[in-house]
Protein backbone atom coordinates (compact mmCIF):
# COMPACT_ATOMS: atom_id res chain seq x y z
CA UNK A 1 39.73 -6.02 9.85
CA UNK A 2 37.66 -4.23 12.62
CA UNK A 3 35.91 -1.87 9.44
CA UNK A 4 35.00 -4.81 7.70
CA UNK A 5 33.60 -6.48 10.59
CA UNK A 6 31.36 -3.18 10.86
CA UNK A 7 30.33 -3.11 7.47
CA UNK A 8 29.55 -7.18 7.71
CA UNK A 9 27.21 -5.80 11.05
CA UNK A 10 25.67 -3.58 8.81
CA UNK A 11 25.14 -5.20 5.74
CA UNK A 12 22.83 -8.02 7.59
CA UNK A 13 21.56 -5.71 10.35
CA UNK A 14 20.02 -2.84 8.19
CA UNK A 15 17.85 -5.31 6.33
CA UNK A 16 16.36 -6.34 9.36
CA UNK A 17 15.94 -3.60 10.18
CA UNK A 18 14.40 -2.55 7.22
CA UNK A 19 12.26 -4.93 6.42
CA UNK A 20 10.67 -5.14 9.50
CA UNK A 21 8.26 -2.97 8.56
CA UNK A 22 5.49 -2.27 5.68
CA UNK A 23 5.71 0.17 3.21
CA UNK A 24 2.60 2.45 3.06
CA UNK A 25 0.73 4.24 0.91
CA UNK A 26 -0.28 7.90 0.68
CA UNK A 27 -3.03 6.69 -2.23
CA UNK A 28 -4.64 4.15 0.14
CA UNK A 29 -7.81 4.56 -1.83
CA UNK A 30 -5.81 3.20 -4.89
CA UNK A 31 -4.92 -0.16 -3.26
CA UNK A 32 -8.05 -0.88 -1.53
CA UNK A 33 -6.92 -5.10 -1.24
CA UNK A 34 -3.50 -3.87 0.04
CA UNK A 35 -5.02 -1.57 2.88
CA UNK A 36 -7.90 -4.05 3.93
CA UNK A 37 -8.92 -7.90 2.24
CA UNK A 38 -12.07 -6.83 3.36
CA UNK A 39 -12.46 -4.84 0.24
CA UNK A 40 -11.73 -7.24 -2.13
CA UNK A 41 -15.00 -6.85 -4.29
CA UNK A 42 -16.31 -3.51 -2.80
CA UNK A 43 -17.11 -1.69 -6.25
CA UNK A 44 -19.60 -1.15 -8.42
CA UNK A 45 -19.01 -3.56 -11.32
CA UNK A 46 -18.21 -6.80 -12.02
CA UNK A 47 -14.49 -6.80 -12.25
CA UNK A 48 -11.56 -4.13 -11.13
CA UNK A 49 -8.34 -3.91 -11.74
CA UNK A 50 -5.68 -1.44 -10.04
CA UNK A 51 -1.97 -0.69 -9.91
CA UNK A 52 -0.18 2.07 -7.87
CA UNK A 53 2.96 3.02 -7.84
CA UNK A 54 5.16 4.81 -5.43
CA UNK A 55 8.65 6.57 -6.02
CA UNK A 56 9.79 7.49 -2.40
CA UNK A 57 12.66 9.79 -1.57
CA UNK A 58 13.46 10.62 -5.54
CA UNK A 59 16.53 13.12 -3.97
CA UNK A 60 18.44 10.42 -2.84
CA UNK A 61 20.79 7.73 -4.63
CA UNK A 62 19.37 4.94 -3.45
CA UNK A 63 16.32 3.32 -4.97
CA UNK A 64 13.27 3.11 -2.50
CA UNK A 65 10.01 2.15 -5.10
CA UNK A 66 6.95 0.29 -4.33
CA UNK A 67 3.92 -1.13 -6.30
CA UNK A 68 0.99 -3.06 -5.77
CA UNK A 69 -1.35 -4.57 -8.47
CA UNK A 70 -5.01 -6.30 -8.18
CA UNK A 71 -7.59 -7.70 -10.05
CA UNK A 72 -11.24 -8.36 -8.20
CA UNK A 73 -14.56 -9.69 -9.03
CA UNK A 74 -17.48 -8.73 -7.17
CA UNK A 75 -19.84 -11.56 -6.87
CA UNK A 76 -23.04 -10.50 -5.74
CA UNK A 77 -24.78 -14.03 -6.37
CA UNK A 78 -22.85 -15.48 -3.32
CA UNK A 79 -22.16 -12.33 -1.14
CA UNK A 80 -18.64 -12.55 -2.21
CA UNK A 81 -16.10 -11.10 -3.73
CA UNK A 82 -12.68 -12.64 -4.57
CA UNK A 83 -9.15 -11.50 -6.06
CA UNK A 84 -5.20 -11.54 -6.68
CA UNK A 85 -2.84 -8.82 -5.90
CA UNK A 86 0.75 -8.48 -6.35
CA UNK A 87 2.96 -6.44 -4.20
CA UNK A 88 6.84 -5.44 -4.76
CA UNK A 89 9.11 -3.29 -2.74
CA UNK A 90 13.15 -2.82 -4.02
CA UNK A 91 14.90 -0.66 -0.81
CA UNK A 92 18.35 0.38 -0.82
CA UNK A 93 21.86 0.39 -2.61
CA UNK A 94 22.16 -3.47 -2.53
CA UNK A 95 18.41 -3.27 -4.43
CA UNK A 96 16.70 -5.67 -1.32
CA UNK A 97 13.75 -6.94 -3.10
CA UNK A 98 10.41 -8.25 -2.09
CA UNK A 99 7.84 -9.90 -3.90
CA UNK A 100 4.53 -11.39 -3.19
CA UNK A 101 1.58 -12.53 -5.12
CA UNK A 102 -1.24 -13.56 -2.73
CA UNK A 103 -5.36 -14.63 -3.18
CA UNK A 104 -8.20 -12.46 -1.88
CA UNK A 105 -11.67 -13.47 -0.36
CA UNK A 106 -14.24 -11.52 1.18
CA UNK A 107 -17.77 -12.18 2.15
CA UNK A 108 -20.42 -9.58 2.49
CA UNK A 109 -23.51 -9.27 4.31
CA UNK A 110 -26.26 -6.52 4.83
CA UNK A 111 -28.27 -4.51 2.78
CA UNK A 112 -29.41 -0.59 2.17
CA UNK A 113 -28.62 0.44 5.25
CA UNK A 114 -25.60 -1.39 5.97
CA UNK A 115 -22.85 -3.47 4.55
CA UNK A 116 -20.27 -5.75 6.47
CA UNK A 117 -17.39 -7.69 4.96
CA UNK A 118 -15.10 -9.96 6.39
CA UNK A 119 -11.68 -10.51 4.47
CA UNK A 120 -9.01 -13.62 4.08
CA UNK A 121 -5.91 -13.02 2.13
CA UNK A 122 -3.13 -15.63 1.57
CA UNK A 123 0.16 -16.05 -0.58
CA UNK A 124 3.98 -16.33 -0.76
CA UNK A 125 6.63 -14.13 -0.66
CA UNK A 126 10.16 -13.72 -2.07
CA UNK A 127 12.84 -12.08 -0.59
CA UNK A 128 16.48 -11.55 -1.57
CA UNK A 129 19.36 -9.31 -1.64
CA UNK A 130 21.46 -8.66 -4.94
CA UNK A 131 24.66 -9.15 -3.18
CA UNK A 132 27.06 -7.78 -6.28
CA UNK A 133 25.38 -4.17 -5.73
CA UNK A 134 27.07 -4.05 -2.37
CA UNK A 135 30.53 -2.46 -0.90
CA UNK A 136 32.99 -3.61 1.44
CA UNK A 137 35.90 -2.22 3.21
CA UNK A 138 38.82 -4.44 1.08
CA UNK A 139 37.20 -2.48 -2.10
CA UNK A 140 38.03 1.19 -1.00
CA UNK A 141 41.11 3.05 -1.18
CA UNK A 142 41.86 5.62 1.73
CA UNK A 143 42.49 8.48 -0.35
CA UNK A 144 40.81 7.61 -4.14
CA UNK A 145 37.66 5.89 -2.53
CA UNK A 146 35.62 3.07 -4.18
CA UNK A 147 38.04 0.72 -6.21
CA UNK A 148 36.28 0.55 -9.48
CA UNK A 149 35.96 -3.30 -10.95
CA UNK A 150 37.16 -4.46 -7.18
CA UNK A 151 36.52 -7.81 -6.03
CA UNK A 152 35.57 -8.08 -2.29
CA UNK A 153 36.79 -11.13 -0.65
CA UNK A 154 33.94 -11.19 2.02
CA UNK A 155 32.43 -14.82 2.01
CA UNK A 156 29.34 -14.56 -0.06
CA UNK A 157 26.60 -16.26 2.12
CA UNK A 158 24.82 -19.71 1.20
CA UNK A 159 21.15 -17.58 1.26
CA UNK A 160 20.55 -14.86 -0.44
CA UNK A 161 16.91 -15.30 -1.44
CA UNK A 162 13.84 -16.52 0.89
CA UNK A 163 10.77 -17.86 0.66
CA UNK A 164 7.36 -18.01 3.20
CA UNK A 165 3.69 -17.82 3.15
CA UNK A 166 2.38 -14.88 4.12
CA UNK A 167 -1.50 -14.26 6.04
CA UNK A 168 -3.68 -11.03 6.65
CA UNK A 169 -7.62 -10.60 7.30
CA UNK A 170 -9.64 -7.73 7.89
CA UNK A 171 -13.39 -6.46 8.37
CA UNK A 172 -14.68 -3.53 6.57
CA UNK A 173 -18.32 -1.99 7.56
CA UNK A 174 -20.32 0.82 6.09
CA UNK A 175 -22.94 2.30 8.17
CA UNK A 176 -25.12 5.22 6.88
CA UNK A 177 -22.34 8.16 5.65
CA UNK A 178 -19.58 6.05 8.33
CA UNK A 179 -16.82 3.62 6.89
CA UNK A 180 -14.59 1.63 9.32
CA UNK A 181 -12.18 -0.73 9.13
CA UNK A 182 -9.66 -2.86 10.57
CA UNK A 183 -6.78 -5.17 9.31
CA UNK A 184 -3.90 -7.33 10.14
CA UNK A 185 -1.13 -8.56 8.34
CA UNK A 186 1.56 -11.38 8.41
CA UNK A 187 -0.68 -13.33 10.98
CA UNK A 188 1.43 -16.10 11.16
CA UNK A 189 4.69 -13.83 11.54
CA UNK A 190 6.78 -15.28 8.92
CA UNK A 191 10.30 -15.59 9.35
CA UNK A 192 12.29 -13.41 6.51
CA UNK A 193 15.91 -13.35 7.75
CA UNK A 194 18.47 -13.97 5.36
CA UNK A 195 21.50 -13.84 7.92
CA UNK A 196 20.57 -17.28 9.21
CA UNK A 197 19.20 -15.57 12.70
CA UNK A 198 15.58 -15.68 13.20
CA UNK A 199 14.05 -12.10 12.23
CA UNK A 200 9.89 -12.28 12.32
CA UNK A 201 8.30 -9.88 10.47
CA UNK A 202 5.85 -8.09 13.46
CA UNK A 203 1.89 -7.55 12.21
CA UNK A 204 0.90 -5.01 11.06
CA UNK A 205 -2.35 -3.54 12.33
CA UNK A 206 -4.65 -0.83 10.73
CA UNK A 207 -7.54 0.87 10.98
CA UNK A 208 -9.67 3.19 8.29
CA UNK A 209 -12.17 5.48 9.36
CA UNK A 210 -14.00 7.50 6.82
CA UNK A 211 -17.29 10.12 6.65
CA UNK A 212 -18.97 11.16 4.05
CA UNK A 213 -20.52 14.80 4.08
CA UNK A 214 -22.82 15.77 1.67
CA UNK A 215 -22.68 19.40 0.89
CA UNK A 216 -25.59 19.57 -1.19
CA UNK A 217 -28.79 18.04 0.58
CA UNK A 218 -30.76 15.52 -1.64
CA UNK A 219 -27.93 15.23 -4.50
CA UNK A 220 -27.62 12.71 -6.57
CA UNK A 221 -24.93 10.54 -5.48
CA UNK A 222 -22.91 9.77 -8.35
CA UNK A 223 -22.79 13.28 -9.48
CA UNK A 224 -22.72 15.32 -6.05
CA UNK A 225 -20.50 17.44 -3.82
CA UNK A 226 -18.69 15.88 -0.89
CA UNK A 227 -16.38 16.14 1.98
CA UNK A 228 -14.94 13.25 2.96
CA UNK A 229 -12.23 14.10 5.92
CA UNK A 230 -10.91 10.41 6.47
CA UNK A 231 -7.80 9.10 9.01
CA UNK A 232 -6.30 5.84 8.60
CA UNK A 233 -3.56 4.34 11.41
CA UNK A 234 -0.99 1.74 11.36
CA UNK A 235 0.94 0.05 14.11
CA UNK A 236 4.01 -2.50 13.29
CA UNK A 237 6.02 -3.75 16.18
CA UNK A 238 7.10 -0.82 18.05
CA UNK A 239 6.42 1.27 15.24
CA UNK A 240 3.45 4.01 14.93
CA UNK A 241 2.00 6.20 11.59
CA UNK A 242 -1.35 7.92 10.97
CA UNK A 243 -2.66 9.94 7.91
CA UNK A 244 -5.37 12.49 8.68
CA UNK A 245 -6.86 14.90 5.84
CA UNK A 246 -10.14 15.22 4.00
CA UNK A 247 -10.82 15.11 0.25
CA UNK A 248 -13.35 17.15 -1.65
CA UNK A 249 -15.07 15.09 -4.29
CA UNK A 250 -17.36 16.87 -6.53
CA UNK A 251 -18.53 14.29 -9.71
CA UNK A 252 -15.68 12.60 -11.74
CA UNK A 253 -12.72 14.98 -9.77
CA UNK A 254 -11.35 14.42 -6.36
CA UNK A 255 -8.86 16.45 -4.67
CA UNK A 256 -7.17 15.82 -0.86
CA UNK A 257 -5.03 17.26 1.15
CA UNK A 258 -2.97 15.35 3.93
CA UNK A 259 -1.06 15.49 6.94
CA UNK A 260 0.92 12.25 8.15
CA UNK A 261 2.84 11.49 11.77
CA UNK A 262 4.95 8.21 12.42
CA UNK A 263 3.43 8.52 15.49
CA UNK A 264 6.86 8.42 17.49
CA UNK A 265 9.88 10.29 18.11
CA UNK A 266 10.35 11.99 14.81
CA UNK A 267 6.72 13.47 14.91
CA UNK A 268 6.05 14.80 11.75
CA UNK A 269 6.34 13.19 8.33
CA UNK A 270 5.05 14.77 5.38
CA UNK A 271 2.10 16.91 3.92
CA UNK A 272 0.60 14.89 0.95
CA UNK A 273 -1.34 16.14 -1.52
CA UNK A 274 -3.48 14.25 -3.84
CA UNK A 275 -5.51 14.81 -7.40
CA UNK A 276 -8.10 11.97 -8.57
CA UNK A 277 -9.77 11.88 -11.98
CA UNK A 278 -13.03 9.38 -12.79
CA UNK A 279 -12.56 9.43 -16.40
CA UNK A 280 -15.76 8.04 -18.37
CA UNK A 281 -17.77 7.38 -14.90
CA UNK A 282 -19.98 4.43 -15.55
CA UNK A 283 -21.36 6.28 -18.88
CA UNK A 284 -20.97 2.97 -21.25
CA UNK A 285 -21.64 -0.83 -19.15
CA UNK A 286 -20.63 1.08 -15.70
CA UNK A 287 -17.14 1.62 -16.93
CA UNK A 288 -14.78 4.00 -14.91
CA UNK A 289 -11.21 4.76 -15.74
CA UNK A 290 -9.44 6.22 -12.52
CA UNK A 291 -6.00 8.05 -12.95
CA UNK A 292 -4.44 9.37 -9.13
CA UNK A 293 -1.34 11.44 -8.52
CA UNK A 294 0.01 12.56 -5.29
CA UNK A 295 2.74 14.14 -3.73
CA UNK A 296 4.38 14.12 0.07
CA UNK A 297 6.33 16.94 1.12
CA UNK A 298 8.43 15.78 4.14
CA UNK A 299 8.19 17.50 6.68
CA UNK A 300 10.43 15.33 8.60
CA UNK A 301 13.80 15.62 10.47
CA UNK A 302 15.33 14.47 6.65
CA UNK A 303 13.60 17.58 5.19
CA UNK A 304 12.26 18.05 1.53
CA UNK A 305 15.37 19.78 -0.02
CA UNK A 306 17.36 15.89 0.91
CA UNK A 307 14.42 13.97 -0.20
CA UNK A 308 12.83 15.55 -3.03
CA UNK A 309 9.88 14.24 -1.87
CA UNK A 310 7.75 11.30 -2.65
CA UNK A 311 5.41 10.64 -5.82
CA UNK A 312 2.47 8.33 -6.40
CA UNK A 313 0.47 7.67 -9.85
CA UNK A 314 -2.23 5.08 -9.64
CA UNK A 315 -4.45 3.77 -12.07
CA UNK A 316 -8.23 1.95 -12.23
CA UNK A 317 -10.42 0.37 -13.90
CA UNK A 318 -14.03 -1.16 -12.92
CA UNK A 319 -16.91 -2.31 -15.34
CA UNK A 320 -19.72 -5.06 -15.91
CA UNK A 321 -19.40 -7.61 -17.82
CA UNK A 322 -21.81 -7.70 -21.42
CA UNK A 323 -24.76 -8.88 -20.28
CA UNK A 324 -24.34 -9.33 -16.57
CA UNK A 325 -27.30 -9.43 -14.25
CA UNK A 326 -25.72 -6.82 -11.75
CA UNK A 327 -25.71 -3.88 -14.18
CA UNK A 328 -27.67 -1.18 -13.51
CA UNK A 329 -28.56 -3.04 -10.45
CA UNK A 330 -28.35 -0.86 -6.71
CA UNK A 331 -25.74 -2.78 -4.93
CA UNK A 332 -25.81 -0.89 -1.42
CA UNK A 333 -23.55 0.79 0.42
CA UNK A 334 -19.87 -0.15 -0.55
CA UNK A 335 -16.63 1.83 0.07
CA UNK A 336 -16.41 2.85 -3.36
CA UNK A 337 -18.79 5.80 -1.84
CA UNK A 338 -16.25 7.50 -0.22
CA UNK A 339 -13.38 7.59 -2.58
């Protein structure tokens, strides 16, 4: 009785506990709406979509995966750019699932020497635990284990899935060869317990800072050489992370190198290392096909030879529509400078 109590504790706590906080991304770049709604329409082009995916911790059993997917229009006839994203997260043995579709606004001011945007995002989110994936203590044997085909007689709870809205906002300015940004998400500190018991998921705060070195003086900018040493941190309850590396961009290729902390006890957390390829850079209507893999070593407590590491592959597209009045045309400074 007193080990299934335990694994009753656990089976609602961990969740919690879990889902308390964000997942991140070692591609930031790649989900520019996820990072900051500030950046919804901050490209060159009309319309662009992107979808990154991340495989975290392939050593281990249990399934921790992550993706986000956007679509944005840049809308340079109002200052404004708007969009849709869709974000899902599966964590865990019991396969916890999160999904959330959500709108994207921004509004942009400035001109060629600077450009500020201020960022709404909105949506709903759907959370719920596959119940039949877990394993209690009436289903395993003392000496064979697991019980296969075993029926547990726990009392299946009356919720299992959840629904709430969801808020973030965010300002993104570029300043000369200077990005910076902040965001915050879950404003309104939605309530995502399934236990019954109040759980509200803290805000997450973070803030992008980015500078662009040109290693070449007077090079053309699409086609130049560049540093661009960037460091992006995130703070979620009691909960701290940066990333800190630089990237070396040199015309349609972009290579990084990483280092990431949580910020707290454990220290260090991985070495990531990243590849980016501009395939067809604005050559035909301003089109650009992006293709992104990374890799994190952890460095971590948990170790690589555990983890096996975790894997990103991201994917973009960006182009103007036939005929549209902003091809061609100089649109500023915008983030898509620095990445």
């Amino acid at each position: 009785m007193m080990s299934r109590m335990i694994l009753w504790v656990m089976v609602w706590a961990l969740p919690q506990i879990l889902m308390g906080q964000d997942h991140i991304y070692s591609q930031f770049y790649n989900a520019p709406i996820y990072l900051n709604p500030a950046l919804t329409g901050q490209f060159e082009g009309d319309i662009r979509l992107n979808a990154l995916y991340r495989n975290q911790w392939t050593g281990l059993a249990s399934d921790f995966s992550y993706m986000s997917a956007s679509a944005d229009l840049n809308l340079p006839q109002i200052n404004s750019g708007v969009g849709l994203i869709f974000n899902r997260s599966s964590e865990g043995t019991a396969y916890l699932v999160k999904n959330n579709v959500a709108a994207s606004y921004s509004y942009i001011i400035g001109g060629d020497d600077f450009t500020l945007s201020f960022g709404l995002q909105a949506g709903v989110t759907n959370q719920r635990l596959n119940w039949d994936k877990l394993v209690f203590g009436d289903q395993i044997d003392i000496n064979s284990g697991y019980i296969p085909g075993s029926i547990s007689g726990a009392e299946r709870p009356a919720i299992d899935s959840r629904f709430y809205l969801d808020a973030n906002a965010g300002t993104n300015l570029v300043y000369g060869k200077f990005m910076v940004g902040v965001a915050a998400h879950h404003l309104n500190r939605p309530d995502e317990s399934l236990s019954g018991f109040q759980a509200k998921l803290p805000m997450r705060i973070s803030a992008n800072l980015s500078y662009k070195l040109s290693l070449i003086p007077d090079q053309y900018d699409r086609d130049g050489s560049y540093l661009i040493p960037s460091v992006v941190v995130y703070r979620q309850g009691n909960v701290n992370s940066f990333s800190i590396g630089t990237q070396y961009k040199y015309a349609g290729i972009n290579a990084g190198i990483w280092y990431r902390n949580d910020g707290n006890a454990n220290g260090n957390d991985a070495i990531v290392f990243s590849v980016i390829f501009d395939i067809f850079n604005r050559r035909t209507n301003g089109e650009k096909f992006r293709l992104g893999i990374s890799h994190d070593a952890t460095t971590s407590k948990i170790n690589y030879s555990n983890t096996g590491g975790t894997s990103e592959i991201g994917v973009g597209y960006e182009k103007y529509f036939p005929n549209s009045s902003s091809g061609g045309r100089a649109n500023g400074l915008r983030c898509y400078d620095f990445y």
